[in-house]
Structures are given as structure tokens and as C-alpha cells.
C-alpha atoms as a PDB file:
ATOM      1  CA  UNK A   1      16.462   6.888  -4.063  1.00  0.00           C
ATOM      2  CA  UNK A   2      15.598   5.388  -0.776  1.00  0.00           C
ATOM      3  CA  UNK A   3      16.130   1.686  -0.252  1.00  0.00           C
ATOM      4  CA  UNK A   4      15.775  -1.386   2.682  1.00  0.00           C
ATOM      5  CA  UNK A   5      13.141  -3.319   3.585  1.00  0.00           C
ATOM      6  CA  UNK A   6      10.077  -2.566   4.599  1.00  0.00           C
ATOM      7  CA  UNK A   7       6.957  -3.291   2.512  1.00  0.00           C
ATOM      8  CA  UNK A   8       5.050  -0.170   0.858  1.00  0.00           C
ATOM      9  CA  UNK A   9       1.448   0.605   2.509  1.00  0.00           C
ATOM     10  CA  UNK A  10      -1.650   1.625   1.024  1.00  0.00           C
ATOM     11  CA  UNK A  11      -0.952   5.626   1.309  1.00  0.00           C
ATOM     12  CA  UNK A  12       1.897   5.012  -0.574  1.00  0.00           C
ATOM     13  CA  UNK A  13       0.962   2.778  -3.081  1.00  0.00           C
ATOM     14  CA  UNK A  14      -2.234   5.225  -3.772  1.00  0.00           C
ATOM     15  CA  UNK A  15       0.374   8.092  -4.260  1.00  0.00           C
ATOM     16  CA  UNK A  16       1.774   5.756  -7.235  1.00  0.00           C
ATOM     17  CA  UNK A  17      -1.694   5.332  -8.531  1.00  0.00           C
ATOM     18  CA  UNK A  18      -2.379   8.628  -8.636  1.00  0.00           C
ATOM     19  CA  UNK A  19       1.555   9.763  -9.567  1.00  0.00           C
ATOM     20  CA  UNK A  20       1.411   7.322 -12.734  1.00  0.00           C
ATOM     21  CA  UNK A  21      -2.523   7.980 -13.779  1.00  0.00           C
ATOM     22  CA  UNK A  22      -1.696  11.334 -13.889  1.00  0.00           C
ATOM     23  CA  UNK A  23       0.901  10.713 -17.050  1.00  0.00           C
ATOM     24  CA  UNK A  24       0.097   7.320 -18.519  1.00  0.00           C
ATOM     25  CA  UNK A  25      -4.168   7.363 -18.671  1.00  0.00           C
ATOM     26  CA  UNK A  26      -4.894   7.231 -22.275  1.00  0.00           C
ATOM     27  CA  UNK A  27      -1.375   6.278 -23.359  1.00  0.00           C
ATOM     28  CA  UNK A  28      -0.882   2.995 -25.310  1.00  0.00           C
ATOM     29  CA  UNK A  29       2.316   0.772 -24.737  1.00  0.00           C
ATOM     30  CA  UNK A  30       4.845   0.770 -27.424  1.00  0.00           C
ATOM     31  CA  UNK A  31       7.412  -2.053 -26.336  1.00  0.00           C
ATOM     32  CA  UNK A  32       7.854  -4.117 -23.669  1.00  0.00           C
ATOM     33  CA  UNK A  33      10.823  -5.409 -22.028  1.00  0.00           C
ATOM     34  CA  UNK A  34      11.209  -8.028 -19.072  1.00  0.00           C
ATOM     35  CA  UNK A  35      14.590  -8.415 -18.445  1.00  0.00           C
ATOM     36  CA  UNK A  36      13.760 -10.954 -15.664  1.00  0.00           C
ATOM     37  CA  UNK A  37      11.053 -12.992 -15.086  1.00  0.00           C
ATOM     38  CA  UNK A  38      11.417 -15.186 -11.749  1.00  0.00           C
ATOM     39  CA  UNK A  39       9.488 -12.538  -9.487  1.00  0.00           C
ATOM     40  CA  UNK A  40       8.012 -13.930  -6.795  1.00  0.00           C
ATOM     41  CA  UNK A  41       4.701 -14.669  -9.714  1.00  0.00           C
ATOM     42  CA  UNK A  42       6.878 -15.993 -13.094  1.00  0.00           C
ATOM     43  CA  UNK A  43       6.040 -13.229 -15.144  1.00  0.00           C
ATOM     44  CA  UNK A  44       4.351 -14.785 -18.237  1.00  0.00           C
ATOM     45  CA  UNK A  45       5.758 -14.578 -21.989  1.00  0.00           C
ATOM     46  CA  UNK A  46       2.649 -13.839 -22.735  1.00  0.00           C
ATOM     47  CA  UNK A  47       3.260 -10.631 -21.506  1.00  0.00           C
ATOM     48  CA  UNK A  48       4.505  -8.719 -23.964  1.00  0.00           C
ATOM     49  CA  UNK A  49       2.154  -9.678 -26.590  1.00  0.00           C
ATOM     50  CA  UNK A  50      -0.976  -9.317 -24.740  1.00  0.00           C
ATOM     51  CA  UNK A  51      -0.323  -5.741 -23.858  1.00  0.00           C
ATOM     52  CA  UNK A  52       1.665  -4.072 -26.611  1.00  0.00           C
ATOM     53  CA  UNK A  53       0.155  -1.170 -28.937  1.00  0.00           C
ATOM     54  CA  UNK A  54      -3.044  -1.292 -25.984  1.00  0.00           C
ATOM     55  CA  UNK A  55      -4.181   1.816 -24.849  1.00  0.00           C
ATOM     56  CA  UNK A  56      -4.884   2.182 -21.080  1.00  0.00           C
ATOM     57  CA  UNK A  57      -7.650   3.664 -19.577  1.00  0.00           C
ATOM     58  CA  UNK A  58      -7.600   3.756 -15.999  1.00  0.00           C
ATOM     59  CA  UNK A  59      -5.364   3.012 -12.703  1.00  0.00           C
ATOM     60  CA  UNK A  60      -6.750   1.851 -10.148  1.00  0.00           C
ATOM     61  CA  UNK A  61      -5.866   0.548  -6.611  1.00  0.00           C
ATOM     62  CA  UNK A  62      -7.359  -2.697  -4.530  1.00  0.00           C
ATOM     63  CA  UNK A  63      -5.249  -3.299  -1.085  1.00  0.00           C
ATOM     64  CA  UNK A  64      -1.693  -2.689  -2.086  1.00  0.00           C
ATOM     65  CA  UNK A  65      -2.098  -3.827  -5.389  1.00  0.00           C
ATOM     66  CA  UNK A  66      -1.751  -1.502  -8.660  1.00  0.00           C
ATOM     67  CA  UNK A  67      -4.128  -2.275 -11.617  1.00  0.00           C
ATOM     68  CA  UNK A  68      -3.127  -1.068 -14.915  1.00  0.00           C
ATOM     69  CA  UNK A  69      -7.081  -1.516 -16.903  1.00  0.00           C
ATOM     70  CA  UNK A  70      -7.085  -1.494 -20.715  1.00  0.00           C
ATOM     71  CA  UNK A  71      -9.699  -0.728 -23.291  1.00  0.00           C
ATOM     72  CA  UNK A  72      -9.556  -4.185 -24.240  1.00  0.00           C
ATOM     73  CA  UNK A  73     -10.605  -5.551 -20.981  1.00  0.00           C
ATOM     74  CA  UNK A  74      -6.821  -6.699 -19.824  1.00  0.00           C
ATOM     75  CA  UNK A  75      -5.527  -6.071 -16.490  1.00  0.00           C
ATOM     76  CA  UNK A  76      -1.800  -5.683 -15.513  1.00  0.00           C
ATOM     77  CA  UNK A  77      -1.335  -6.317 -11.874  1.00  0.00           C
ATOM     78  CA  UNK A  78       1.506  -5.172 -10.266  1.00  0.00           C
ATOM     79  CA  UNK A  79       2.518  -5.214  -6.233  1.00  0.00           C
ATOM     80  CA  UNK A  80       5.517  -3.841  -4.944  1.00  0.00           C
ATOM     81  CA  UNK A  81       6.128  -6.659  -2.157  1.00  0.00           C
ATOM     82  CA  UNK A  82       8.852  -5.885   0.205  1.00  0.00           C
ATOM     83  CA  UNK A  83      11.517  -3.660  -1.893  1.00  0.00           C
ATOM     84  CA  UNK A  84       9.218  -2.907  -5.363  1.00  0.00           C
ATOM     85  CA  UNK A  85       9.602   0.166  -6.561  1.00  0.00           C
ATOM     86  CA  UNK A  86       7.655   1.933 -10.066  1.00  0.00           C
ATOM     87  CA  UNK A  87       9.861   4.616 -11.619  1.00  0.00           C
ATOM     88  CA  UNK A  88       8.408   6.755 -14.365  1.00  0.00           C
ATOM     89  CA  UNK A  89      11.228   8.391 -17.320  1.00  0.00           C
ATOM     90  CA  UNK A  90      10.161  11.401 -19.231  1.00  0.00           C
ATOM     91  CA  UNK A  91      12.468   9.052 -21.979  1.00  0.00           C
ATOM     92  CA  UNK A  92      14.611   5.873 -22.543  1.00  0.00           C
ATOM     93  CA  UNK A  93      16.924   5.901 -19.597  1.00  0.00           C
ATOM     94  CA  UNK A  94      20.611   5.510 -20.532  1.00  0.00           C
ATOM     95  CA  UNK A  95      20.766   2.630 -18.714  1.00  0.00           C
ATOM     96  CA  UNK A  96      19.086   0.219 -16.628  1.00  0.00           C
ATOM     97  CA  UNK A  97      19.838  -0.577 -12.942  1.00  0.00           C
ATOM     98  CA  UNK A  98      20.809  -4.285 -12.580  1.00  0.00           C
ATOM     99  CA  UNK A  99      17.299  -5.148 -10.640  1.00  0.00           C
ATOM    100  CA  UNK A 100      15.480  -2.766 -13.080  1.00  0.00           C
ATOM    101  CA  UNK A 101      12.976  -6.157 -14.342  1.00  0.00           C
ATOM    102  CA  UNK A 102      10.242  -5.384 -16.501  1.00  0.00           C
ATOM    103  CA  UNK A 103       9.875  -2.101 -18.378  1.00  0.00           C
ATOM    104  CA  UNK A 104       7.042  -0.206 -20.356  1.00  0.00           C
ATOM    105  CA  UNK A 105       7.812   1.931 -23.107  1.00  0.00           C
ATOM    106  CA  UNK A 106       4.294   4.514 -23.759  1.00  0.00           C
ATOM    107  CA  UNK A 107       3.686   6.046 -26.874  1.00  0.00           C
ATOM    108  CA  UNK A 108       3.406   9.666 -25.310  1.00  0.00           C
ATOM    109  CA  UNK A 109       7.441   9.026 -24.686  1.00  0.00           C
ATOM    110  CA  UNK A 110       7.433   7.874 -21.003  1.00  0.00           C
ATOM    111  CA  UNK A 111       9.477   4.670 -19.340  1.00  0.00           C
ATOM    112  CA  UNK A 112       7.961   3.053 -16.943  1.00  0.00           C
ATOM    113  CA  UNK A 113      10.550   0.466 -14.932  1.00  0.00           C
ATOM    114  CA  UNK A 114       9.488  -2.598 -12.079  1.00  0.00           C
ATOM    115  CA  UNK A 115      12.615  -2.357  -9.830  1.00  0.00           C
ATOM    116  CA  UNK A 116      12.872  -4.870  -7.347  1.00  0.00           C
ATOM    117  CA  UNK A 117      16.078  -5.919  -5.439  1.00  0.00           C
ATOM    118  CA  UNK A 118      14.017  -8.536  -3.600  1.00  0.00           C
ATOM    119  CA  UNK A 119      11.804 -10.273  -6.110  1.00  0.00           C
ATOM    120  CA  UNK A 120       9.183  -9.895  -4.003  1.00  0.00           C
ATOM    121  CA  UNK A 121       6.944  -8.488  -6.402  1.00  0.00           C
ATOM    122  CA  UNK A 122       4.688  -9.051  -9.148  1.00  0.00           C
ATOM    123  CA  UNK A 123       3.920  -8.893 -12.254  1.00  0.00           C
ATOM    124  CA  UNK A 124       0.850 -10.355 -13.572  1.00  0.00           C
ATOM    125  CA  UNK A 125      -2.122 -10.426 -15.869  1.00  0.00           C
ATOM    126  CA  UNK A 126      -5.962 -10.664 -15.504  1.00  0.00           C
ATOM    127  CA  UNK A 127      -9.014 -10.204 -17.302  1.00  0.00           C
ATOM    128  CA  UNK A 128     -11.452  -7.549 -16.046  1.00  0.00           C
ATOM    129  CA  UNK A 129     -14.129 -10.030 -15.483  1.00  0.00           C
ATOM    130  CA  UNK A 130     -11.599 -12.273 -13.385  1.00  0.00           C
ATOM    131  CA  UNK A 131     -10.947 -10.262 -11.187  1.00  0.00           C
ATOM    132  CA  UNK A 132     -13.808 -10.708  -8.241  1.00  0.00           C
ATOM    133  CA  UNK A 133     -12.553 -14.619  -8.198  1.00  0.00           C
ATOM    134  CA  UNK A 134      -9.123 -13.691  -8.488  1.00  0.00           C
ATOM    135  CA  UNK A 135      -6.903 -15.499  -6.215  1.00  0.00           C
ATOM    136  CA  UNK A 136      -5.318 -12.306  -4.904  1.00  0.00           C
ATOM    137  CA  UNK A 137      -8.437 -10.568  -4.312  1.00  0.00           C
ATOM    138  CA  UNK A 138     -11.772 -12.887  -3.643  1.00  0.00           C
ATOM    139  CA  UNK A 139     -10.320 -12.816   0.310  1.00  0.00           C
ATOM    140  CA  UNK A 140      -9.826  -9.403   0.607  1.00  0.00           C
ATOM    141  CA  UNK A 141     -11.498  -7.244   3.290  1.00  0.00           C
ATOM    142  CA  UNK A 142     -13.580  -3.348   2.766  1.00  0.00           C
ATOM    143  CA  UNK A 143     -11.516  -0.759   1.881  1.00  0.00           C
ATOM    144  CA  UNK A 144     -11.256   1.563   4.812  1.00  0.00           C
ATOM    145  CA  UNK A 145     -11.433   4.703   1.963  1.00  0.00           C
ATOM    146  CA  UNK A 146     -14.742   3.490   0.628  1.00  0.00           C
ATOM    147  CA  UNK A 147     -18.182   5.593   1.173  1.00  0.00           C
ATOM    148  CA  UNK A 148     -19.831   2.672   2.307  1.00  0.00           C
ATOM    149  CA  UNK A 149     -17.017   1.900   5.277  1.00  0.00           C
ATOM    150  CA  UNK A 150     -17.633   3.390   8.742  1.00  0.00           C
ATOM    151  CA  UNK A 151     -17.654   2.385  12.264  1.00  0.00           C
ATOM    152  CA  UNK A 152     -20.718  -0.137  12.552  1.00  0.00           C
ATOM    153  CA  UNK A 153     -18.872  -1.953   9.713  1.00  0.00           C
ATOM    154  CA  UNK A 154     -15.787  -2.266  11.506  1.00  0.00           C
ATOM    155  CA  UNK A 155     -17.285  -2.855  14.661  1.00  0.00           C
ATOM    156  CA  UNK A 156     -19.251  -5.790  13.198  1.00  0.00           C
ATOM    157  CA  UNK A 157     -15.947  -7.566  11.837  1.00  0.00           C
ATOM    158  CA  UNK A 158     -14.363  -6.770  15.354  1.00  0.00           C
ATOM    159  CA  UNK A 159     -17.071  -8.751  17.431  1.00  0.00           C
ATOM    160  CA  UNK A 160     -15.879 -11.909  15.328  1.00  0.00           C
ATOM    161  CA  UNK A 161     -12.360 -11.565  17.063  1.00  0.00           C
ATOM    162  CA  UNK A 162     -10.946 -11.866  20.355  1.00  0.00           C
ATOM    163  CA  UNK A 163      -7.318 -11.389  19.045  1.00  0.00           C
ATOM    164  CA  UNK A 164      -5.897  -7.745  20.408  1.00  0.00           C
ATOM    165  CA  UNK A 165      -7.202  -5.132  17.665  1.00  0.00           C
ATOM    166  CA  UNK A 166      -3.660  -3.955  16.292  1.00  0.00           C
ATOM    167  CA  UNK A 167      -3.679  -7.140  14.731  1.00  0.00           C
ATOM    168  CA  UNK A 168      -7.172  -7.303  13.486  1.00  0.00           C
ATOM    169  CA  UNK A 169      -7.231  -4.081  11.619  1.00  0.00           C
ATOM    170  CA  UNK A 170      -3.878  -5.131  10.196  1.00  0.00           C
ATOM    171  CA  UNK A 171      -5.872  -8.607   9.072  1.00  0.00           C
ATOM    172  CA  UNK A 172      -6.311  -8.052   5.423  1.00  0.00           C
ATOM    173  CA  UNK A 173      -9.242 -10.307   5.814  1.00  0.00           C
ATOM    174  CA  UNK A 174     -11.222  -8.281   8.152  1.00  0.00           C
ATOM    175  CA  UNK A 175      -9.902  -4.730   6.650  1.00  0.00           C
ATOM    176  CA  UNK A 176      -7.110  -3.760   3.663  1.00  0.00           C
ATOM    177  CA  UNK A 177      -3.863  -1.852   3.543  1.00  0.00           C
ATOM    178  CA  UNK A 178      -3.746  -0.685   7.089  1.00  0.00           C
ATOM    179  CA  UNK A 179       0.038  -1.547   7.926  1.00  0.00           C
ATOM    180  CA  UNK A 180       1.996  -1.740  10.665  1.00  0.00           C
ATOM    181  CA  UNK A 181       3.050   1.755  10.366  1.00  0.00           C
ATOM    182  CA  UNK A 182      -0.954   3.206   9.805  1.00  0.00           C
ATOM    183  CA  UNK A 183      -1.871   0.823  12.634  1.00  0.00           C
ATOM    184  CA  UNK A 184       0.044   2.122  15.407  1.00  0.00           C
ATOM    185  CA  UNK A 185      -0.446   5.502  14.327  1.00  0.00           C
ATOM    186  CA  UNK A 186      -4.300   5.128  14.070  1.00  0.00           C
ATOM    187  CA  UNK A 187      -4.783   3.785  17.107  1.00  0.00           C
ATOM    188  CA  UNK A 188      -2.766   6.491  18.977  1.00  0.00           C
ATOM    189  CA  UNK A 189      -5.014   9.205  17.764  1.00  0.00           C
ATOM    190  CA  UNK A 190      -8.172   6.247  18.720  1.00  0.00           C
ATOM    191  CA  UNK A 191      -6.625   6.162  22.464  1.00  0.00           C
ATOM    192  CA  UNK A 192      -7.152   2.688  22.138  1.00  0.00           C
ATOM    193  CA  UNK A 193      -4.398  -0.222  23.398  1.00  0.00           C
ATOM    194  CA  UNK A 194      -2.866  -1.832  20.691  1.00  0.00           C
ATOM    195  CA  UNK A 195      -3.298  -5.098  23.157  1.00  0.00           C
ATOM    196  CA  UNK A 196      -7.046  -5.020  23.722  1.00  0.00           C
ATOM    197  CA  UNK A 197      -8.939  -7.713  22.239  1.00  0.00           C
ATOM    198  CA  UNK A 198     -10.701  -6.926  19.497  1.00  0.00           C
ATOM    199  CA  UNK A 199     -14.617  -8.205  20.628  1.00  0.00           C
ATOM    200  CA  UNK A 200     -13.778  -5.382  23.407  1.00  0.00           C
ATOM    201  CA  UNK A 201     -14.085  -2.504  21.940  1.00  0.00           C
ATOM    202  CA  UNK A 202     -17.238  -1.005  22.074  1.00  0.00           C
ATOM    203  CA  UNK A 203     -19.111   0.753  19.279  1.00  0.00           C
ATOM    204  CA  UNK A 204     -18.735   4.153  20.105  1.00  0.00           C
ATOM    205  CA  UNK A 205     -14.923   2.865  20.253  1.00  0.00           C
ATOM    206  CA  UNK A 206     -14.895   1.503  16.611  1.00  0.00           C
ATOM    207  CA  UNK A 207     -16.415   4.849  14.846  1.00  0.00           C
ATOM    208  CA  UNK A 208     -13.800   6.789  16.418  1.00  0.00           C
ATOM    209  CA  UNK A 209     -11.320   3.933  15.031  1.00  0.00           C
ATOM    210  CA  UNK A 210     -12.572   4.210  11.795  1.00  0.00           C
ATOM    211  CA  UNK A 211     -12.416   7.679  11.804  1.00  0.00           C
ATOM    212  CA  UNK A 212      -8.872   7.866  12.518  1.00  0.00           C
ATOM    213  CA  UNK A 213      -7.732   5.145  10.298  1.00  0.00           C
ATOM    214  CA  UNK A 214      -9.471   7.027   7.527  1.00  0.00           C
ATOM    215  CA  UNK A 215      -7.864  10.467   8.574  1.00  0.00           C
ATOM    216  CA  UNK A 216      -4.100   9.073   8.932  1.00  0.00           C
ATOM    217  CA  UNK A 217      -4.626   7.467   5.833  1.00  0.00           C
ATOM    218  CA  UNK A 218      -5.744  10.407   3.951  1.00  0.00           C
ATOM    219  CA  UNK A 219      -3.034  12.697   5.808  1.00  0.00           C
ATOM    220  CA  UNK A 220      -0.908  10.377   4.648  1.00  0.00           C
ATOM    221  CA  UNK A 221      -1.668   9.789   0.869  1.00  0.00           C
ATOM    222  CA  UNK A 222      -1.914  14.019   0.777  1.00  0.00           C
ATOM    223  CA  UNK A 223       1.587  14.081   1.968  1.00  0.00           C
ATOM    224  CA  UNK A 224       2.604  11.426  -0.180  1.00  0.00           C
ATOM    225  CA  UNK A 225       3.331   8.620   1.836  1.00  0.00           C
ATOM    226  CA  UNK A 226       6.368   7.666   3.670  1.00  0.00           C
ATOM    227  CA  UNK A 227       9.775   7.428   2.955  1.00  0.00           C
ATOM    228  CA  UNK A 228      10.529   4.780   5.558  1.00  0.00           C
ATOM    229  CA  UNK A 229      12.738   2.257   3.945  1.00  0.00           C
ATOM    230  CA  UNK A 230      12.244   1.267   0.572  1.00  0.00           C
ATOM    231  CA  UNK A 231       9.108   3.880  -1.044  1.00  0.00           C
ATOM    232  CA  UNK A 232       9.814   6.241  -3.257  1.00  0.00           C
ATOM    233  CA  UNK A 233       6.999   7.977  -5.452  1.00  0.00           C
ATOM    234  CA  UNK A 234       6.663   6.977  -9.138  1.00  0.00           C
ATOM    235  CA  UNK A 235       8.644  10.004  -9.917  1.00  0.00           C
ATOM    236  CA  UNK A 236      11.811   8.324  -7.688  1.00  0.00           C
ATOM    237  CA  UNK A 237      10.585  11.630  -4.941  1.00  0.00           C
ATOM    238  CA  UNK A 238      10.139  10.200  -1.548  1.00  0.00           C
ATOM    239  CA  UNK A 239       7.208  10.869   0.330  1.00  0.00           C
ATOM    240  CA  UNK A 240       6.744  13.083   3.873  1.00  0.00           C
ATOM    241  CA  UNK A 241       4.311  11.419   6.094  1.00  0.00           C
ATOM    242  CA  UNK A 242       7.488  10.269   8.654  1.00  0.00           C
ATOM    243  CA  UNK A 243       7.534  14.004   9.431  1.00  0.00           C
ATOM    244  CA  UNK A 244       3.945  13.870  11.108  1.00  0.00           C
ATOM    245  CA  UNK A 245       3.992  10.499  13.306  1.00  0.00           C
ATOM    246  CA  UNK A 246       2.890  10.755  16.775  1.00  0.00           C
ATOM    247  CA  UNK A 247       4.375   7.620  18.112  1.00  0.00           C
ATOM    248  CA  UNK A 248       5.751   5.446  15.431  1.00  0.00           C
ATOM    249  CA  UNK A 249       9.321   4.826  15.812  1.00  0.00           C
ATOM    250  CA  UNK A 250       9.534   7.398  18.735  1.00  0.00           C
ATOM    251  CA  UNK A 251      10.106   5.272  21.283  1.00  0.00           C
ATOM    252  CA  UNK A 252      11.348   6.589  24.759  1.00  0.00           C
ATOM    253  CA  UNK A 253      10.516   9.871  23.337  1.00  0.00           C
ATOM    254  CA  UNK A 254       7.916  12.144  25.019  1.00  0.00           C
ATOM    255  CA  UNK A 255       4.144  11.848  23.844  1.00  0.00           C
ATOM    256  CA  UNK A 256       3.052  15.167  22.163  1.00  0.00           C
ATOM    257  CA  UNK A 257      -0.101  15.002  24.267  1.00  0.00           C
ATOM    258  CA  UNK A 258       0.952  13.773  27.794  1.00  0.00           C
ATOM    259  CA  UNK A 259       4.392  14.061  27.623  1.00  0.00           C
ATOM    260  CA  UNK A 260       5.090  10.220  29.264  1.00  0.00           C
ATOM    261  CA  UNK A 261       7.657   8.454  27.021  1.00  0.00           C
ATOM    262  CA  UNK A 262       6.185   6.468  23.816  1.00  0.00           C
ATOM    263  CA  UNK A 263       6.956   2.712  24.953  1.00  0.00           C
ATOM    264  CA  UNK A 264       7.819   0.214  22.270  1.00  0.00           C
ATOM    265  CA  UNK A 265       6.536  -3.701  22.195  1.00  0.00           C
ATOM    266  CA  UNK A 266       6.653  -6.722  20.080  1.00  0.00           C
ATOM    267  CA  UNK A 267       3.155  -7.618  18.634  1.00  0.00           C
ATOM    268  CA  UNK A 268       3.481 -10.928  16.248  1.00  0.00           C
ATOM    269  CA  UNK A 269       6.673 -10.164  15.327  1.00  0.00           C
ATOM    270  CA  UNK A 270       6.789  -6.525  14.304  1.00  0.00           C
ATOM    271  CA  UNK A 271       7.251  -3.388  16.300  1.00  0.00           C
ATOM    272  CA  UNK A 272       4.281  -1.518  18.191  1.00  0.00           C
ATOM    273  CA  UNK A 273       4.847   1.882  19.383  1.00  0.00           C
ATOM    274  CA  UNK A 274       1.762   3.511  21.969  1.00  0.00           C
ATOM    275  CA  UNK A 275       1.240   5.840  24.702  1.00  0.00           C
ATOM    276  CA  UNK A 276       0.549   3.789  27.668  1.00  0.00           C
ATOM    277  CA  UNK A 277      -1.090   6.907  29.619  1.00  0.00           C
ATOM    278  CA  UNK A 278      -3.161   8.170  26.869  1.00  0.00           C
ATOM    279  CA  UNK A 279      -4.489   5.048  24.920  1.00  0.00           C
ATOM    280  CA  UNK A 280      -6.310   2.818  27.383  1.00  0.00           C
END
């Protein structure tokens, strides 16, 4: 297993949607367990009752949250928050881990367990029809994997901005589940400055953007994430994105395209790695 801190982006939390769809669509659960309930969302008692002997019929994936969608119109939201991990058993493990929190035992035989050493996570329930007014979701921005997402669209929602763009595409507002890791890494192959304000770029400027958020995304999620701290695929696999960044967490090292060192700053709090020479 790999474990720390950082929180789970959309690649990877797409790789569990698929990695768990793949095994659990058309399965009904058999027993439920929560072993611990103060997640960062109380997980309700009425858990349990509202989900067992259901029979699920799609995954699905909005931001970086997981929706579990039954035949009976019931939605299990889960997100992984900081440390959250979903591990899938071909059986009843022999044990559980002591931040092993709520699990799901499936007819077809599999365990499904919500680890989380932080608490930072969730585990929730919705109704289908709920779920366009649903707190966590009625703010959300596009999804920058949808058909109908492309450069005017981004453009438009960076004209309404003046803050530098690594921060507005990382505004789940304006635009979902492009982290701090995507971000960087997006805008490298853009050769736009993480510090230009947003309003600045130009339109020509935000379809190549888009472009390249869509393509490191997709790289990503076809590589299966990354294994940077805490992610670990729903079969407890880490992903192998890491092995193709271009400038995150290579600072002082040389840029594959100019050679110049990779030059790391602080951007509201987190770490942004760029090529000074080749993004402009």
C-alpha cells in the first residue's frame, strides 16, 4: 500500500470508478458493516438498511466524488478526502485494518472496505433526483472530460477572473478535478505561466489549455493515476502516471524541452513547478 497525505485527483478517482464498475455493476449488497461513523459527514444508521439486498447498477464519477446508483433510485456517495482509500477483496478479509470504517459485503463474493486514516472522507446517501440540488454538487463547475467542454468554454469562465490561471482551473467552481498535480502539468505542455492572470489569456491560448488538460488527464486515467502519497487503485495496485511528469516535483532538474532547470514556487499555499523559459 502507499500512504501520506495528499488528496486523490480526478484521474485517479476515475481509475476507481472504472476498477470497481468493472466487478460490482449488477451485484447486490449482502451486509453492511460501519465500524466507525464520525467521518468527516456522520455516516447515517440509516445506512445499512437503506442499501442492503439492493442491486447496483452503475458507477459513476462527478468531480472527485464516487457514486454508487441503485435500481431503486439510492445513491451512495463516497469521497476519498485527503488519505481515503477503496479496497476491493475477492472474499472476507481475515481481518480488518484498524482505520478500515465502513465495509460492503456483494453477493457475487467481493469486500469492498472505506479506509481512511484521516477521516477526511465520506460516506453518504442521496436520492437520484437530489442530486442536481445537492449540497456537494449544485456549485460544481463543467467537467473538463465532457463532449460539450472545449476551449471557448473555458475561455469564457477565464474572462470572469483576474486571479493567475493555475488557480482558476484548480477553482472547482469555474472547472472540476484538475489538481494541483494536473495543473502544473497541464499548463507546462500549454506554455502558459502558472502566474498570468486568468482574463489574459487569449482564446487561441485557452483551446490549447483545454486541450492539454484533457490529454494529461486522459494520459493519466490510462496509466492509472498516480501513486503520489496516499492513492492506490481499488485493487490496493498503485497507479504510474509519476513516471511521465514533465515538471511536477522536478524541481532544479533540467526541462525535457529546453533543458533550463524546472523552478519551484509557492502559489496559495501549495507547490508550483514550471519552466520559466518555455511557458511564458
Amino acid at each position: 500500500m502507499v500512504s501520506s497525505v495528499a488528496m486523490p485527483e480526478l484521474p485517479e478517482v476515475e481509475t476507481v470508478c472504472r476498477g470497481l464498475a468493472a466487478h460490482l455493476i449488477n451485484a447486490s449488497i449482502t451486509q453492511i458493516v460501519v465500524r466507525r461513523r464520525d467521518l468527516r459527514v456522520p455516516v447515517t444508521r440509516k445506512l445499512e438498511s437503506a442499501l442492503k439486498n439492493k442491486k447496483l447498477a452503475s458507477i459513476t464519477r462527478r468531480a472527485k466524488y464516487i457514486l454508487f446508483h441503485f435500481t431503486d433510485g439510492q445513491v451512495l456517495i463516497i469521497h476519498l478526502g485527503m488519505s481515503g482509500r477503496l479496497l476491493l477483496h475477492k472474499s472476507l478479509p481475515v481481518k480488518y485494518l484498524k482505520h478500515d470504517h465502513v465495509i460492503l459485503e456483494w453477493a457475487n463474493g467481493y469486500t469492498l472496505v472505506f479506509n481512511d486514516p484521516r477521516r477526511f472522507g465520506l460516506v453518504t446517501l442521496s436520492s437520484e433526483s437530489d442530486l442536481p440540488t445537492h449540497v456537494f454538487f449544485r456549485d460544481l463547475g463543467p467537467e473538463p472530460l465532457d463532449s460539450t467542454w472545449n476551449g471557448k468554454v473555458l475561455y469564457r469562465a477565464l474572462q470572469t477572473s483576474s486571479a493567475p490561471i493555475k488557480s482558476v482551473i484548480m477553482d472547482q467552481r469555474k472547472l472540476v478535478g484538475v489538481g494541483n498535480i494536473y495543473a502544473c502539468e497541464a499548463l507546462f505542455a500549454a506554455h502558459i505561466h502558472p502566474r498570468r492572470s486568468a482574463r489574459c489569456i487569449t482564446c487561441k491560448e485557452a483551446e490549447l489549455l483545454s486541450r492539454s488538460i484533457q490529454n494529461v488527464l486522459q494520459d493519466a486515467i490510462a496509466s492509472g493515476g498516480s501513486t503520489l502519497r496516499d492513492y492506490v487503485r481499488s485493487s490496493g495496485e498503485a497507479g504510474y502516471f509519476q513516471h511521465h511528469f514533465r515538471v511536477y516535483g522536478r524541481q532544479k532538474l533540467p526541462c525535457g524541452v529546453c533543458k533550463k532547470p524546472i523552478v519551484m514556487v509557492r502559489q496559495a499555499g501549495r507547490s508550483t513547478f514550471f519552466c520559466r523559459h518555455c511557458q511564458q
